[in-house]
Protein backbone atom coordinates (compact mmCIF):
# COMPACT_ATOMS: atom_id res chain seq x y z
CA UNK A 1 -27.66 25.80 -34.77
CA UNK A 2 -29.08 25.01 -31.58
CA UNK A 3 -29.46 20.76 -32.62
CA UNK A 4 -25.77 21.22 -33.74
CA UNK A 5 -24.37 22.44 -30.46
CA UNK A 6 -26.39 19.38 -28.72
CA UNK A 7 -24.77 16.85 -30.80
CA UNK A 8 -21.69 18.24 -30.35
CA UNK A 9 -21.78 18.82 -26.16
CA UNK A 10 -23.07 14.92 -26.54
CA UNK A 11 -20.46 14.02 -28.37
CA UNK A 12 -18.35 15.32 -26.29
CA UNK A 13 -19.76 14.13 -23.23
CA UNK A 14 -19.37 10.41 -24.77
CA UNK A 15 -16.44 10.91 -25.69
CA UNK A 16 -15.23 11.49 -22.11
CA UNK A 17 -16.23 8.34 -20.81
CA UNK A 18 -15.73 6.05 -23.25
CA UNK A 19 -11.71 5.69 -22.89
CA UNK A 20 -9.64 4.07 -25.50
CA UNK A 21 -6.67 1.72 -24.89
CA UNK A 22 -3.00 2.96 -24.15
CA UNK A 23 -0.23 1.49 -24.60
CA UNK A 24 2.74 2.39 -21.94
CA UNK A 25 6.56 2.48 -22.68
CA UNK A 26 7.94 1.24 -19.60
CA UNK A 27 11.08 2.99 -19.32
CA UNK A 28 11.94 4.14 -15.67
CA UNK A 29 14.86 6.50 -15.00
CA UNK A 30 16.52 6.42 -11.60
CA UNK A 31 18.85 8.57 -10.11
CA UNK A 32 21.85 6.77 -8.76
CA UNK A 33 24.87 8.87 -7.10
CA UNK A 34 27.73 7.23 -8.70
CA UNK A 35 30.18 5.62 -6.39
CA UNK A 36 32.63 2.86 -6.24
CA UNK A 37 30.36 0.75 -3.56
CA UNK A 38 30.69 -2.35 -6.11
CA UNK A 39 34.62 -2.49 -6.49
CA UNK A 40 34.12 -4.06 -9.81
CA UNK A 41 32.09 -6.97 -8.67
CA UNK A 42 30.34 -9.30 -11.10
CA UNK A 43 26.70 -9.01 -10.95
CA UNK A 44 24.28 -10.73 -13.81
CA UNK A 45 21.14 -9.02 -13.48
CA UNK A 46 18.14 -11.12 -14.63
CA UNK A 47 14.67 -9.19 -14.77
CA UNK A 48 10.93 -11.10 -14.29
CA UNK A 49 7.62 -10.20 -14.17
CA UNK A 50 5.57 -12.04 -12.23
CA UNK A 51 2.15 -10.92 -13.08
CA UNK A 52 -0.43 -12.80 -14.13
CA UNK A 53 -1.47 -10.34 -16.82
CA UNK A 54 -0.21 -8.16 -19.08
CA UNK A 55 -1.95 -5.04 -18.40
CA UNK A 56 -1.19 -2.21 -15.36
CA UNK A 57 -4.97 -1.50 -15.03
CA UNK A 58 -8.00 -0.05 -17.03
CA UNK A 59 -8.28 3.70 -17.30
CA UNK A 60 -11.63 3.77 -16.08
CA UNK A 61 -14.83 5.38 -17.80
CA UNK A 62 -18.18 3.75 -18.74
CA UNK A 63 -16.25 0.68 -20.97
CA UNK A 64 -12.96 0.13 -18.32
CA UNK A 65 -12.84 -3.20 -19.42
CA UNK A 66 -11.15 -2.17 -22.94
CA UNK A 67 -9.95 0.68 -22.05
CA UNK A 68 -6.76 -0.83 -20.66
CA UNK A 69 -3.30 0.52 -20.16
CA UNK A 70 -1.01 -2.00 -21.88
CA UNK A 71 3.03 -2.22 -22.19
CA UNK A 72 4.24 -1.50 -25.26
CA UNK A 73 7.30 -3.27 -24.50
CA UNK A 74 9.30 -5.68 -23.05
CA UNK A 75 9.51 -5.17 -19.02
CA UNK A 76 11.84 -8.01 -17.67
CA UNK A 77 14.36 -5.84 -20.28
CA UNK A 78 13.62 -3.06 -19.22
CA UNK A 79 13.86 -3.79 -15.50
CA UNK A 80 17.28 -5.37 -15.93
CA UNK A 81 18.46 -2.62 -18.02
CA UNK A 82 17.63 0.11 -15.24
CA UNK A 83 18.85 -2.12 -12.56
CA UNK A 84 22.23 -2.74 -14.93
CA UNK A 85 22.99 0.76 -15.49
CA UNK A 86 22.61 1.59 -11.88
CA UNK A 87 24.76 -0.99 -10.83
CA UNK A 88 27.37 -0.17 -13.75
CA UNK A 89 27.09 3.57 -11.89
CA UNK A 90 27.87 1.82 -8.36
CA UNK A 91 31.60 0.59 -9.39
CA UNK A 92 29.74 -2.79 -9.84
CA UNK A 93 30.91 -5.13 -13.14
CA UNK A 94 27.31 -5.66 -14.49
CA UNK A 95 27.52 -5.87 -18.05
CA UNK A 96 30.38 -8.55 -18.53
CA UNK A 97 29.47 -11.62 -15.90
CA UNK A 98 32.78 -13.83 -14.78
CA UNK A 99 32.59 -17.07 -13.79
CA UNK A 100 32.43 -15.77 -9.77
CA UNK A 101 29.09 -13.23 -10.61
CA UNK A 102 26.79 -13.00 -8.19
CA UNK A 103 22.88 -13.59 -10.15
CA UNK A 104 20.71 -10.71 -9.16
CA UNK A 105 17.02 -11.55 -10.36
CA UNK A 106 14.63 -8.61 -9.89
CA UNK A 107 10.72 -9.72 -9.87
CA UNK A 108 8.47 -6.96 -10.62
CA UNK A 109 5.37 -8.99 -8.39
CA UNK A 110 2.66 -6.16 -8.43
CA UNK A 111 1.93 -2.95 -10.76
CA UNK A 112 -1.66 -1.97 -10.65
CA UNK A 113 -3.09 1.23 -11.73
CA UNK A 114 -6.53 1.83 -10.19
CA UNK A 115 -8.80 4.98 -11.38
CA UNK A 116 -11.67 5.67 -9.30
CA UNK A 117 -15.12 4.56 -10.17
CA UNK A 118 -17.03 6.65 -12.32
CA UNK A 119 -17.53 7.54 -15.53
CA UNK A 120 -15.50 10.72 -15.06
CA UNK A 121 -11.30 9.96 -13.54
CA UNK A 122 -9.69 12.29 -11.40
CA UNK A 123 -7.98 10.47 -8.85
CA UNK A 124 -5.55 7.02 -9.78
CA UNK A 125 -4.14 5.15 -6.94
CA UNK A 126 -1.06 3.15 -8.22
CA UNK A 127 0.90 0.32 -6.06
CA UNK A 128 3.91 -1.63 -6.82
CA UNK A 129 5.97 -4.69 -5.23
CA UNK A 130 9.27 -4.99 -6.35
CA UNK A 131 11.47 -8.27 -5.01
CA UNK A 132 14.94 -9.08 -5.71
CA UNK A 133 16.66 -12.05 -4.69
CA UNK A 134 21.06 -12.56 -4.98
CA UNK A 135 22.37 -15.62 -5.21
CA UNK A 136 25.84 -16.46 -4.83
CA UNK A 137 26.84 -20.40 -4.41
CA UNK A 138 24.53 -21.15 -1.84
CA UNK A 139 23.88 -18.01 -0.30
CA UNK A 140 20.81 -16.10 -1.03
CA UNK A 141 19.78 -12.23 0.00
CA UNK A 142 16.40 -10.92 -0.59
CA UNK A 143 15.03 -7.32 -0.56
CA UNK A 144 11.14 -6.71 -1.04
CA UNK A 145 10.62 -2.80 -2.44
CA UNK A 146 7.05 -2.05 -2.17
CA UNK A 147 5.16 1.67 -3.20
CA UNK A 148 1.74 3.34 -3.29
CA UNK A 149 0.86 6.71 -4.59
CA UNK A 150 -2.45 8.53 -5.38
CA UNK A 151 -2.49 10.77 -8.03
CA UNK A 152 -5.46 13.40 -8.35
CA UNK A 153 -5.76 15.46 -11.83
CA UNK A 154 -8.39 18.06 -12.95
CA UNK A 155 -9.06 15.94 -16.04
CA UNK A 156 -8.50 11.73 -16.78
CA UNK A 157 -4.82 11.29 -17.12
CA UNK A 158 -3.86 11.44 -20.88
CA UNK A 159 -1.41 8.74 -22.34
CA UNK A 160 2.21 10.94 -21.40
CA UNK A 161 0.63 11.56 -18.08
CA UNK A 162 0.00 7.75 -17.62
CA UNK A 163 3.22 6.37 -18.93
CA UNK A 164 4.58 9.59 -16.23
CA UNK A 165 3.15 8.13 -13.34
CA UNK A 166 3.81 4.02 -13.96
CA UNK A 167 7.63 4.60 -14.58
CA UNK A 168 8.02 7.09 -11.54
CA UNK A 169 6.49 4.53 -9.20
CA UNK A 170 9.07 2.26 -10.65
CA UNK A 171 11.96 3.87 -10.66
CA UNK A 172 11.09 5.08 -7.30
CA UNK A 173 11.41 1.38 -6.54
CA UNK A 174 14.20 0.29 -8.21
CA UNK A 175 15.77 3.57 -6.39
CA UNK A 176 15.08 1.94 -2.88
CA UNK A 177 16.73 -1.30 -4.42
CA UNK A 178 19.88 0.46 -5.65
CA UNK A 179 19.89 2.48 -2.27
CA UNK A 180 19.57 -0.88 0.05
CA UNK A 181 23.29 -0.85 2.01
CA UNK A 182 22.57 -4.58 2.61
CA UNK A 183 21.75 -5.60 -0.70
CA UNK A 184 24.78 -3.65 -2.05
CA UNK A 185 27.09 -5.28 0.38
CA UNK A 186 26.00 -8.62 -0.41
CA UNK A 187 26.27 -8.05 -4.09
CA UNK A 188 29.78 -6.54 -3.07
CA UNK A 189 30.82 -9.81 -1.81
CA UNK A 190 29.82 -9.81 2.06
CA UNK A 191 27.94 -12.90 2.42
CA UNK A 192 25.93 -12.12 5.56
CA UNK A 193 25.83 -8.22 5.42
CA UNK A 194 23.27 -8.02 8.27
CA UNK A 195 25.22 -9.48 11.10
CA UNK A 196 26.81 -7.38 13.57
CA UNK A 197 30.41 -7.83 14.00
């Protein structure tokens, strides 16, 4: 009985440091105030990610570099989509581009999930940069939309808790970009929305 309960406590023990892959639904949901700030502007919203991998991060654990938290979809759609529906919320025409639209491209530039070393993971820092650039004839307007958290948990994050915490730090970004008075007002057709009258 004794030998039993050893295997099983080692099992167990092994079992919490070597971490097996997840794969992450990107899917952020923002909360937009609807409003008519866009007046039925055309915006085409094009979404990028600029990474140079495909992975968020590695959950950590005695084999970190497999155990890797992986999309399980497509992100440039899903970006656009969240940015679309927000701007659809704002009064803004963003699902039916005219031959006036103003091209919104949102580049998401960073998304790293960091546990902390170890073979045991309580604390994940996360940090996100999120750039969007509108271009209209000539004219350009950029926004940068940059976030950090740190996220401490009695036990390592489990796959819902994961996919939680990417997609809040996302939306939370996207939130900033849909909340950016000059951004809006150069999507709304002001051409130099900084400039003081």
């Amino acid at each position: 009985m004794r030998s039993l309960l050893t295997v099983l406590i080692a099992a167990l023990v092994v079992s919490g440091c070597a971490l097996s892959p997840q794969r992450i639904e990107v899917d952020p949901q923002v909360q937009v105030k609807a409003s008519n700030v866009g007046h039925n502007r055309s915006v085409q919203v094009i979404g990028v990610d600029s990474r140079g991998k495909n992975e968020f991060g590695s959950r950590g654990g005695v084999y970190d570099e497999t155990a890797l938290l992986i999309p399980s979809n497509d992100i440039k759609a899903a970006i656009a989509d969240t940015v679309r529906n927000g701007l659809q919320s704002l009064g803004f025409n963003a699902f039916n581009p005219t031959d006036d639209t103003t091209t919104l491209e949102v580049r998401l530039e960073q998304l790293d999930y960091v546990p902390e070393p170890g073979s045991v993971v309580n604390r994940v820092d996360l940090s996100l940069v999120l750039q969007a650039e509108a271009r209209r004839g000539p004219t350009t307007h950029t926004g940068t939309y940059k976030s950090s958290v740190e996220h401490k948990t009695p036990f390592t994050p489990s796959l819902a808790q994961n996919r939680q915490m990417i997609n809040n730090i996302l939306a939370k970004a996207i939130e900033r970009l849909l909340q950016d008075p000059e951004m809006l007002a150069f999507l709304a057709g002001a051409d130099f929305p900084g400039d003081s009258e």
